[in-house]
Protein backbone atom coordinates (compact mmCIF):
# COMPACT_ATOMS: atom_id res chain seq x y z
CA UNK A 1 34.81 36.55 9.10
CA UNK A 2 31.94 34.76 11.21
CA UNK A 3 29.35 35.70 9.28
CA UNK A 4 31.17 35.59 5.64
CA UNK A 5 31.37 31.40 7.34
CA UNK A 6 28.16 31.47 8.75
CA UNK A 7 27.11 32.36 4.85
CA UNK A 8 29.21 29.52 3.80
CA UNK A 9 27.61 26.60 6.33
CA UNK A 10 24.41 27.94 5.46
CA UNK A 11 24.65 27.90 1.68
CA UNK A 12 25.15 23.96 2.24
CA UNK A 13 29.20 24.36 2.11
CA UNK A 14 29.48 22.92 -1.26
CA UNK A 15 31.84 22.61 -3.31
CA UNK A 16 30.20 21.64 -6.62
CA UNK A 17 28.67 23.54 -9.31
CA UNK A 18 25.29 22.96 -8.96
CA UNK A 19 24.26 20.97 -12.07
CA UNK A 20 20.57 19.26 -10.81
CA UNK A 21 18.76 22.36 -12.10
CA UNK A 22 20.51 22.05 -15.53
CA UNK A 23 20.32 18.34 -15.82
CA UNK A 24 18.03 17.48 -18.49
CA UNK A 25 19.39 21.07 -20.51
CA UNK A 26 20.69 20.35 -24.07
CA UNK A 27 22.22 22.66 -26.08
CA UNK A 28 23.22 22.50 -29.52
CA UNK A 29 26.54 24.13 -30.91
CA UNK A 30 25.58 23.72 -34.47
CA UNK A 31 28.57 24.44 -37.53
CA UNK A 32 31.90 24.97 -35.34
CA UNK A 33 35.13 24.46 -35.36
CA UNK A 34 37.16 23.37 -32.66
CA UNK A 35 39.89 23.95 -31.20
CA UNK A 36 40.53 21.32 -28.66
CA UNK A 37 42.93 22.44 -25.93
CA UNK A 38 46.12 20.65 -27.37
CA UNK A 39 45.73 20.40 -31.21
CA UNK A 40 47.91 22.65 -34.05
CA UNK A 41 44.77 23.46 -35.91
CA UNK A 42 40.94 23.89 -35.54
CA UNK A 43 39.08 21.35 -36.96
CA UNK A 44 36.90 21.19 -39.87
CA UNK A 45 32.98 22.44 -39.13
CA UNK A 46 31.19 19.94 -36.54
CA UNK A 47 28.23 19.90 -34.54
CA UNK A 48 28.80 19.82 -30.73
CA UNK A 49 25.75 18.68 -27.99
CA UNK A 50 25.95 18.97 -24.50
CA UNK A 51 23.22 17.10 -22.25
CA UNK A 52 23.50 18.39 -18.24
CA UNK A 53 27.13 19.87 -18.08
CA UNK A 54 28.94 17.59 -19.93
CA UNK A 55 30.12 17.28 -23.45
CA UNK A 56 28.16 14.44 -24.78
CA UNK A 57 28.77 14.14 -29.07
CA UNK A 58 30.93 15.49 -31.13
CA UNK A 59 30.04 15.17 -34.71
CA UNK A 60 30.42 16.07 -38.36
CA UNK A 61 27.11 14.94 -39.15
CA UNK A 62 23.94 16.11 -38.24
CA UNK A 63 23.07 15.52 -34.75
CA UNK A 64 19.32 15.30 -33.98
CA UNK A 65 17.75 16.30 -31.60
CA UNK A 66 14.40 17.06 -29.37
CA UNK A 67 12.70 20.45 -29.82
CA UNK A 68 13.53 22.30 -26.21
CA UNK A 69 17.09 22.03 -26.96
CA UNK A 70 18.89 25.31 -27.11
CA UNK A 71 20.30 25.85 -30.52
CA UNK A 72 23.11 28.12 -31.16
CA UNK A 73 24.37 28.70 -34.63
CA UNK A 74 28.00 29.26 -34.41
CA UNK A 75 28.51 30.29 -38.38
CA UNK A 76 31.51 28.27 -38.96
CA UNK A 77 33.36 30.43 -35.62
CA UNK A 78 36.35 28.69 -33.56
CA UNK A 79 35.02 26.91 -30.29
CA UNK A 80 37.46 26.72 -27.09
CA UNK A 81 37.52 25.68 -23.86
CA UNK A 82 37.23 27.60 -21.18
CA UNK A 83 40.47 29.91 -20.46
CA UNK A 84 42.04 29.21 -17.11
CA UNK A 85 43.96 31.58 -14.57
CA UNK A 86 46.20 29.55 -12.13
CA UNK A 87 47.26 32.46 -10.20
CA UNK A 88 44.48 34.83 -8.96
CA UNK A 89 43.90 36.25 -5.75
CA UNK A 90 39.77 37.04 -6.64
CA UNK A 91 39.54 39.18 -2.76
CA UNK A 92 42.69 40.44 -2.97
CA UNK A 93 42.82 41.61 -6.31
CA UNK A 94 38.96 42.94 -6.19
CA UNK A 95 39.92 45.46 -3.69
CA UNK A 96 42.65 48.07 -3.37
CA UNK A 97 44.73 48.50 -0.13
CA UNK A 98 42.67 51.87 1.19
CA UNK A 99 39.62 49.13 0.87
CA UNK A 100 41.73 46.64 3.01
CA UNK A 101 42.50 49.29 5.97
CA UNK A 102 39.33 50.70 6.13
CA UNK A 103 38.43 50.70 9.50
CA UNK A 104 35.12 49.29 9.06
CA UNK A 105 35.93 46.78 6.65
CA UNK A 106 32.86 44.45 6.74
CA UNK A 107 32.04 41.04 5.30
CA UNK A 108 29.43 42.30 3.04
CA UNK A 109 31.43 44.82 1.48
CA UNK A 110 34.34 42.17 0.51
CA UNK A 111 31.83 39.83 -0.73
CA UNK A 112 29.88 42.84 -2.90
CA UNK A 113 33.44 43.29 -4.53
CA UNK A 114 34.92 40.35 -4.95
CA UNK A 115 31.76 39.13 -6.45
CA UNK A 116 31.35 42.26 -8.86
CA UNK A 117 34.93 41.21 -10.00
CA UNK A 118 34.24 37.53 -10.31
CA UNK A 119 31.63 37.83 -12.47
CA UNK A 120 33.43 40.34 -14.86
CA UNK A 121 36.25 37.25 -14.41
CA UNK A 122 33.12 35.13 -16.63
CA UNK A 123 32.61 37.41 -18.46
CA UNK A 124 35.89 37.38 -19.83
CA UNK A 125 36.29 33.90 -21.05
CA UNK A 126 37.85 32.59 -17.43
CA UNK A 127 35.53 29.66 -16.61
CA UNK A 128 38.35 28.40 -14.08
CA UNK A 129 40.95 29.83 -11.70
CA UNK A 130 42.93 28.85 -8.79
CA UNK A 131 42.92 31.30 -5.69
CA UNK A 132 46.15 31.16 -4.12
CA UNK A 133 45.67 33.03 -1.04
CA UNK A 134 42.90 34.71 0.78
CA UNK A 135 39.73 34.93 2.19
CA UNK A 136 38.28 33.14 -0.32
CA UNK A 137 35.75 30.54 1.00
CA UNK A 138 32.52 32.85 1.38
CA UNK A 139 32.67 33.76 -2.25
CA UNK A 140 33.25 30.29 -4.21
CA UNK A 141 30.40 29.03 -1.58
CA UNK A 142 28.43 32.13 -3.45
CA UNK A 143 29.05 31.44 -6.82
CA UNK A 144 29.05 27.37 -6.24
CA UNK A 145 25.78 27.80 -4.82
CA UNK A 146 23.97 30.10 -7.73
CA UNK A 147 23.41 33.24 -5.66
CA UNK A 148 26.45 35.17 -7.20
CA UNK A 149 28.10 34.75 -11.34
CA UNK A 150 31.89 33.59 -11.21
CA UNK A 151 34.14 31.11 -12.36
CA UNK A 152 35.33 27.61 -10.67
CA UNK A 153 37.35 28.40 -7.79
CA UNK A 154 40.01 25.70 -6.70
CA UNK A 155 40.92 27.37 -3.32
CA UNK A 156 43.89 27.64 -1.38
CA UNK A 157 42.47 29.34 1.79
CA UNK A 158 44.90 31.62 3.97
CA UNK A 159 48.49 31.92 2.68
CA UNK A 160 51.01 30.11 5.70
CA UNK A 161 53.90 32.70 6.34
CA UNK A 162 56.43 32.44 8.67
CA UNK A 163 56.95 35.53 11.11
CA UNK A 164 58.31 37.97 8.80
CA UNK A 165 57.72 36.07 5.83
CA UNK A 166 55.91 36.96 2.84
CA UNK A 167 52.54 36.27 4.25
CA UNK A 168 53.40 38.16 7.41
CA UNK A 169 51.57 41.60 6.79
CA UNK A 170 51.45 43.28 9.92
CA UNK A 171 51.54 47.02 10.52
CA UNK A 172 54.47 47.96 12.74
CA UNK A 173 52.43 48.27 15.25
CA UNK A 174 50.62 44.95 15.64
CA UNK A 175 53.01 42.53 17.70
CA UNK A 176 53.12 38.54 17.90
CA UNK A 177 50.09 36.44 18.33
CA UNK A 178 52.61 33.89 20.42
CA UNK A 179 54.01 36.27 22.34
CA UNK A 180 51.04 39.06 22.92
CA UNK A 181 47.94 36.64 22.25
CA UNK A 182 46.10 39.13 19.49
CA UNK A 183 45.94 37.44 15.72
CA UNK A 184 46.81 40.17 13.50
CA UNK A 185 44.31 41.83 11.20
CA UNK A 186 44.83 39.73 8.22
CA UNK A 187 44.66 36.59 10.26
CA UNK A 188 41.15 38.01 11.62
CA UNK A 189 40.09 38.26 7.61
CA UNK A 190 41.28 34.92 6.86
CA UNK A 191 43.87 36.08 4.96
CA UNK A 192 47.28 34.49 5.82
CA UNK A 193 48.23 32.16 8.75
CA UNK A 194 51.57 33.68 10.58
CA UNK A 195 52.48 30.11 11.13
CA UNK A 196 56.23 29.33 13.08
CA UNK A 197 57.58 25.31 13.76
CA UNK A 198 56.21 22.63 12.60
CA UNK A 199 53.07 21.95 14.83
CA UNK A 200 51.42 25.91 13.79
CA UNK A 201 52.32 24.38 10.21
CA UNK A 202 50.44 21.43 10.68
CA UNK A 203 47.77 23.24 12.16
CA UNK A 204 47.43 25.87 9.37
CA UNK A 205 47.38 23.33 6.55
CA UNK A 206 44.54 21.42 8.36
CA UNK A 207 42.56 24.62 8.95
CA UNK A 208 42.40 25.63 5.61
CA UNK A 209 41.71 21.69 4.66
CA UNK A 210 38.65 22.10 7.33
CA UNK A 211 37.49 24.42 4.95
CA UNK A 212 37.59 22.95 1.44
CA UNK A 213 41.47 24.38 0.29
CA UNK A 214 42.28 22.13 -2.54
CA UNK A 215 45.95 23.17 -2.57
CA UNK A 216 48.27 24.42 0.09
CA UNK A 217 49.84 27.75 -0.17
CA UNK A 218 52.92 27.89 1.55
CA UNK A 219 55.08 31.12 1.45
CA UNK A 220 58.56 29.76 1.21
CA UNK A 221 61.09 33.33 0.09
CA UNK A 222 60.63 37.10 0.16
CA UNK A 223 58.58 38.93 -1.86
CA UNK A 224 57.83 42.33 -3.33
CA UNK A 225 54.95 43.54 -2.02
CA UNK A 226 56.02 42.18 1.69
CA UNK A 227 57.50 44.96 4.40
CA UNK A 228 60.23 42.52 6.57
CA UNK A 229 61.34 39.97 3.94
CA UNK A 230 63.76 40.53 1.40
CA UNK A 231 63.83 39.08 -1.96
CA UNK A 232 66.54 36.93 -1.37
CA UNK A 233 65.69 35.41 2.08
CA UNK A 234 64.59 31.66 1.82
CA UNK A 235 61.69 31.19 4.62
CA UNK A 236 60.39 28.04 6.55
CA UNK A 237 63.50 24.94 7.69
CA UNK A 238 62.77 21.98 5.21
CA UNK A 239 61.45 20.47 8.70
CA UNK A 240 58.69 22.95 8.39
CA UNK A 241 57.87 23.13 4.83
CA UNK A 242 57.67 18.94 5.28
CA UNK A 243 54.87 19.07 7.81
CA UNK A 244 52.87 21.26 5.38
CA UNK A 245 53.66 18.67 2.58
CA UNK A 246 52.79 16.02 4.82
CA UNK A 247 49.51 17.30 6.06
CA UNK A 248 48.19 17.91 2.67
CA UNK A 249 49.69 14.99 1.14
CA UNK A 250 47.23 12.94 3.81
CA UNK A 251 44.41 14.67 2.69
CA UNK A 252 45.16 13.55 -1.46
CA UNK A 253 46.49 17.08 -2.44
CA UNK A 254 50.05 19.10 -2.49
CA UNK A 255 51.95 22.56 -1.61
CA UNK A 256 52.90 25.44 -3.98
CA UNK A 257 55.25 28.12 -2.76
CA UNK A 258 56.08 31.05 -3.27
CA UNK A 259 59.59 31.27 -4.22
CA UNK A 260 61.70 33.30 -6.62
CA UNK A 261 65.45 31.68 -5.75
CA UNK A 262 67.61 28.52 -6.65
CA UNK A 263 67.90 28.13 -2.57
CA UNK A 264 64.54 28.36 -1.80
CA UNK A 265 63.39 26.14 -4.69
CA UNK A 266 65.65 23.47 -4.21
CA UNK A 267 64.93 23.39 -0.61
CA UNK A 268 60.97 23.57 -1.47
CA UNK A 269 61.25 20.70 -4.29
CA UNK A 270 63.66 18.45 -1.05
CA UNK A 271 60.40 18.72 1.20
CA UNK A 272 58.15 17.65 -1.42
CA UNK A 273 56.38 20.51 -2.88
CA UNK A 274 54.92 19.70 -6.30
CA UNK A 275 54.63 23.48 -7.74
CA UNK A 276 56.05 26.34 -7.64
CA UNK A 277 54.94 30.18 -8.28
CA UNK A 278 57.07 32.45 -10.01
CA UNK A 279 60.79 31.52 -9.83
CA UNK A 280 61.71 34.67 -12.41
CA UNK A 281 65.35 34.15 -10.37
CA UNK A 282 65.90 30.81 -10.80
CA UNK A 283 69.47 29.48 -12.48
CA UNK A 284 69.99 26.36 -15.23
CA UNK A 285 71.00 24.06 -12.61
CA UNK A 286 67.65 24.41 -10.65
CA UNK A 287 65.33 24.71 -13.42
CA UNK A 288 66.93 21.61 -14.67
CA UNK A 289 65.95 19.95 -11.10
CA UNK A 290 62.81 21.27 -11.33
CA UNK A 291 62.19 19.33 -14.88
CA UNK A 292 63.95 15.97 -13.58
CA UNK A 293 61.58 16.15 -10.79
CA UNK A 294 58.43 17.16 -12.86
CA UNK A 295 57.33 19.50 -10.50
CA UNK A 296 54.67 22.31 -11.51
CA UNK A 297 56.34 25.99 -12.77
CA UNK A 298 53.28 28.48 -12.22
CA UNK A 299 54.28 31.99 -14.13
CA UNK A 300 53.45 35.09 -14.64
CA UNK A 301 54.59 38.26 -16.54
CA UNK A 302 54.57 40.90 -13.98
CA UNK A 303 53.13 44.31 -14.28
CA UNK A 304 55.70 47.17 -15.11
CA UNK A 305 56.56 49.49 -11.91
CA UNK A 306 54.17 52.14 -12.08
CA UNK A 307 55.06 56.01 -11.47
CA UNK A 308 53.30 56.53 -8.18
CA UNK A 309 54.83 52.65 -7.34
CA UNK A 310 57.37 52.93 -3.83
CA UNK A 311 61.06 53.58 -4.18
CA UNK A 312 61.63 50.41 -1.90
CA UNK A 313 59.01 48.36 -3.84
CA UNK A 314 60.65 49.34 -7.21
CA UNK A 315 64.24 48.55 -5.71
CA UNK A 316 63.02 44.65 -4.43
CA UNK A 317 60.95 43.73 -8.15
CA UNK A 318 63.51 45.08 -10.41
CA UNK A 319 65.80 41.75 -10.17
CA UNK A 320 62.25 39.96 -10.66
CA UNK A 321 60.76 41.83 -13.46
CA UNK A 322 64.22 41.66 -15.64
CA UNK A 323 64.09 37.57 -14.62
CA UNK A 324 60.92 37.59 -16.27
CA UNK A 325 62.94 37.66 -20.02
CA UNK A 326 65.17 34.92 -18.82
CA UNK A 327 63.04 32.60 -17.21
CA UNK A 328 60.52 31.95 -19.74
CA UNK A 329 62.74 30.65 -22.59
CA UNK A 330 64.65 28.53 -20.08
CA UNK A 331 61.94 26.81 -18.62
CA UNK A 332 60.45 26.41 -22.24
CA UNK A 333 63.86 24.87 -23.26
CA UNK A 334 63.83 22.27 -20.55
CA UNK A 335 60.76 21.14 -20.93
CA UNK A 336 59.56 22.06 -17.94
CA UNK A 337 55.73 21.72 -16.97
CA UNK A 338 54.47 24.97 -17.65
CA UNK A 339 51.36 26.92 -16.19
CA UNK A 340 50.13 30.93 -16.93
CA UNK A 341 48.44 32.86 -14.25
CA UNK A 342 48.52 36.52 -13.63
CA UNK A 343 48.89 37.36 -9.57
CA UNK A 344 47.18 40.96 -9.69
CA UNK A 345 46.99 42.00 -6.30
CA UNK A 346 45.09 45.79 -4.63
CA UNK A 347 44.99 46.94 -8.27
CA UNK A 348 41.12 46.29 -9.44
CA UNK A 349 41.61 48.32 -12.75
CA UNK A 350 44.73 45.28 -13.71
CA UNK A 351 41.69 43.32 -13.41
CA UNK A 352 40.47 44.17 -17.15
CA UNK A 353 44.36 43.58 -18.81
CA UNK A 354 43.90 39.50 -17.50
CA UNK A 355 43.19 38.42 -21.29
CA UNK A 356 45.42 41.36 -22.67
CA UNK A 357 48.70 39.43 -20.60
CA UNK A 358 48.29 36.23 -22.44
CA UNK A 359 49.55 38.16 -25.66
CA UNK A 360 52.52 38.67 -23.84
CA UNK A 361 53.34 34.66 -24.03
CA UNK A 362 54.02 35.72 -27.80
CA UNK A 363 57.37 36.32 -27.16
CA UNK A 364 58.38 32.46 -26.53
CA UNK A 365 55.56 30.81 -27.54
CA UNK A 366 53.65 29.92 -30.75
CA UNK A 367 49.50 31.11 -30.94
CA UNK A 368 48.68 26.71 -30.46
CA UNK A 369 51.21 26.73 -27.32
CA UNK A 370 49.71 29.85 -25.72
CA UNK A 371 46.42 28.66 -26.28
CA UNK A 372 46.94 25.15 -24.80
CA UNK A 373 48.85 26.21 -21.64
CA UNK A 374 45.88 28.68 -20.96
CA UNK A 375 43.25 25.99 -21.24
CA UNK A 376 44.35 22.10 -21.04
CA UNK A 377 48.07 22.88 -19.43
CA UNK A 378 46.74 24.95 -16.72
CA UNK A 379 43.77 22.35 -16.14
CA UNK A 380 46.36 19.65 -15.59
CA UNK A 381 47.95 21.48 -12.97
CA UNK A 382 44.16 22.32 -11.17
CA UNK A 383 43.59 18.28 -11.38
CA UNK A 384 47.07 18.35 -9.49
CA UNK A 385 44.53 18.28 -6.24
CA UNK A 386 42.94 15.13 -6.89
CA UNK A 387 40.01 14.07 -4.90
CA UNK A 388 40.38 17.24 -3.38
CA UNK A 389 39.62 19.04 -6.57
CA UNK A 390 36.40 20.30 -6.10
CA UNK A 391 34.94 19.78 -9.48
CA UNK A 392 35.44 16.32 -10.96
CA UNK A 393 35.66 15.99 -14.29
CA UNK A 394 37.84 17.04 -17.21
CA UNK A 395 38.60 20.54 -18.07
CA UNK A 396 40.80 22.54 -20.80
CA UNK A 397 39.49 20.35 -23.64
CA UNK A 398 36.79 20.17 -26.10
CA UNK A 399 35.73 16.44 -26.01
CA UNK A 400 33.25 13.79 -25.87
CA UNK A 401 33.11 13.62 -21.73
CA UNK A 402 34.36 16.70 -20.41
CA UNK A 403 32.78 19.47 -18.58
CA UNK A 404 31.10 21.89 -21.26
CA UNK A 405 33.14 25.24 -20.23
CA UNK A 406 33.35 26.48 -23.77
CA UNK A 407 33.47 29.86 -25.72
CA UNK A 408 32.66 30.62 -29.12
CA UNK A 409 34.79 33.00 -30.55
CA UNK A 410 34.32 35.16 -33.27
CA UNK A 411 37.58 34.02 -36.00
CA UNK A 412 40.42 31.75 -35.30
CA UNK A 413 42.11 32.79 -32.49
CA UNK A 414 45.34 30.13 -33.59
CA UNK A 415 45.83 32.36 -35.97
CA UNK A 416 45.29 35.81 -34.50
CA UNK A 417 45.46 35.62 -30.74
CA UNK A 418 44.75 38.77 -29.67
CA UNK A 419 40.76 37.82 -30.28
CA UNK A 420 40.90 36.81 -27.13
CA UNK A 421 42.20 40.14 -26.01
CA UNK A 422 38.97 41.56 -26.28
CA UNK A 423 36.36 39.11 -24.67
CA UNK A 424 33.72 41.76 -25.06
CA UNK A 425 33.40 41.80 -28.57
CA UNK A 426 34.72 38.32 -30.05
CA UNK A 427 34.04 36.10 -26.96
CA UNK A 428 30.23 35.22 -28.62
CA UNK A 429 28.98 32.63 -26.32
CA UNK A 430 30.15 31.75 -22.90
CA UNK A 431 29.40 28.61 -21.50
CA UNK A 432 30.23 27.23 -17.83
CA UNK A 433 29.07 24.00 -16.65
CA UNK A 434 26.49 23.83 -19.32
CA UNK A 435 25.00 26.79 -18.56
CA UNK A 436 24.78 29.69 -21.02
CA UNK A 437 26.44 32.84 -19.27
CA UNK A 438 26.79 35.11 -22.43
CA UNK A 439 25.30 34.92 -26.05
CA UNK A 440 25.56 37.66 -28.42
CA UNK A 441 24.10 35.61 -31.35
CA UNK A 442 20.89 34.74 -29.51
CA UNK A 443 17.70 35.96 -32.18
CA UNK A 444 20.62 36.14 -34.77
């Protein structure tokens, strides 16, 4: 990874979108109406003008303005913000596992596909996601700095696993860095810390602070798609996952686990963590803790087992993927704070389903709830990471002040959702930090 870092340090390490270029840009979103992250209804047709990258006037009136501005005529169509992902891995889920053992795996060739899948991520209406876990410094340092097309990254770094945790993804053949002195593959790539007691914790956390994470990911239970851990193991002493609350709690931000199980939750929520990912085996009792204790409930809706998918994998998800039913009215009836991501991991063609699984929240949820958790409930959680979030402003929200990450889409999407099933055709205009990524109605 030297020279995926060496990229990073070079490109100026920053972790803002960079707006001076754009500063004096005005564009005009002329006859819209808005949706604005948290209301039942769009509204009735207004004019919307954003100066730099920020939303500066919202108005039913005419709004005038200087010739250079860039107007866009949006024909009475529904204006959103920006959709949001919580859960991505954007390396991980770019490339497949034959890509991940190739011998010769190089930098370059995880940047060229990671950034080939980021900005097909744009493209798609996802102005915003949250990487949790992976190599993923080189590439937000990419797109953050203009040379590649993606969305906001808020960064988690290398997962931290126990030995023989979730994060622990050693062939059989590669043996312990404490006792044998050799990081394992995946540590070399920067993509999980095999972290044991509470000083390696410590250590991990800061690392990935070193490097701009924004939020800790901690691997607290088993997991599917992990060799040594079953499902129902809970992983890391409360001592442990402490020090990793600790350590990022000194730096203004929190931990999020991985967890599916009332025991590894309840220990998780005792150290301090503030959110949690997945949980599709979590009982009343804990999801009722969970709510008491506002912490952070990050779901997904699995994908199905697939026919070529192992006998042992298939055996470990099938308690998880029939939790999935269970845990979404639950946490929904409780009043729990809710956020949607989708966690596709070595599977590249899942990739193009990302808007397609937000239907799925149909189930439980009403078109205005779906729409707000995907937008300003999931940018709640993302400002979760304070002044370690590494793009200030406000997000998920169409509003006098915010960040203009907005799309234009083509009918009311409160009404029929799956418009935003199918980004190519009724996502009209993308905009990300002010910036104009896609417009099909330009010399309309």
């Amino acid at each position: 990874m030297r020279v995926l870092l060496l990229f990073f340090f070079l490109s100026g390490g920053s972790f803002l979108c960079p707006a001076r270029a754009q500063q004096e840009q005005k564009i005009l979103l002329e006859n819209v109406r808005v949706f604005n992250g948290k209301s039942q209804a769009v509204s009735t047709p207004v004019n919307v003008l954003i100066s730099g990258n920020i939303i500066q006037t919202i108005s039913a009136a005419p709004i005038a303005v200087e010739a250079e501005v860039t107007k866009i005529n949006g024909g009475g169509r529904t204006l959103i913000p920006g959709l949001i992902d919580v859960h991505v891995h954007m390396v991980f889920g770019a490339l497949t596992m034959q890509d991940m053992m190739l011998p010769d795996l190089s930098e370059s060739f995880i940047l060229e596909k990671a950034g080939a899948s980021a900005h097909k991520t744009l493209l798609r209406g996802f102005t915003s996601v949250r990487d949790v876990g992976g190599p993923i410094f080189p590439l937000k340092a990419a797109i953050d700095g203009g040379k590649l097309s993606g969305p906001r990254i808020w960064p988690s770094g290398a997962t931290i696993s126990q030995t023989a945790g979730h994060g622990d993804f050693r062939t059989p053949a590669e043996r312990s860095r404490r006792f044998f002195g050799e990081p394992s593959r995946a540590e070399k790539y920067g993509a999980t810390f095999i972290a044991d007691g509470r000083d390696e914790v410590l250590t991990a956390v800061r690392e990935n602070l070193r490097f701009g994470a924004s939020q800790i990911k901690l691997m607290a239970g088993g997991g599917t798609s992990s060799a040594y851990d079953p499902i129902d193991v809970t992983q890391y002493t409360l001592d442990e996952m402490k020090a990793a609350v600790e350590a990022a709690e000194d730096w203004g931000t929190y931990v999020t686990v991985h967890a599916y199980t009332p025991r590894t939750v309840q220990r998780a929520i005792a150290a301090g963590v503030k959110c949690v990912e997945h949980g599709q085996l979590l009982d009343e009792p804990t999801l009722k803790l969970i709510a008491e204790k506002k912490v952070w409930l990050s779901l997904q809706n699995l994908v199905e087992d697939t026919p070529d998918m192992d006998p042992q994998r298939r055996a470990k998800r099938k308690p998880v993927i029939e939790g999935q039913a269970k845990i979404w009215p639950l946490a929904k009836k409780y009043k729990i704070k809710l956020a949607w991501g989708t966690d596709f991991l070595f599977e590249p063609e899942l990739n193009e389903q990302q808007n397609a699984y937000i239907l799925r929240l149909q189930k439980w949820f009403t078109n205005a709830e779906i729409l707000k958790m995907v937008t300003h409930d999931n940018a709640q959680l993302l400002q979760l990471s304070g002044l370690r979030s590494p793009y200030p402003g406000k997000l998920g929200v169409v509003e006098k002040g915010a960040l203009a990450d907005l799309i234009l889409v083509d009918g009311n999407p409160l009404q029929d959702l799956s418009l935003i099933a199918d980004p190519a055709n009724k996502f009209l205009v993308i905009i990300k930090n002010g910036k104009v990524e896609k417009n099909l109605l330009e010399g309309k």
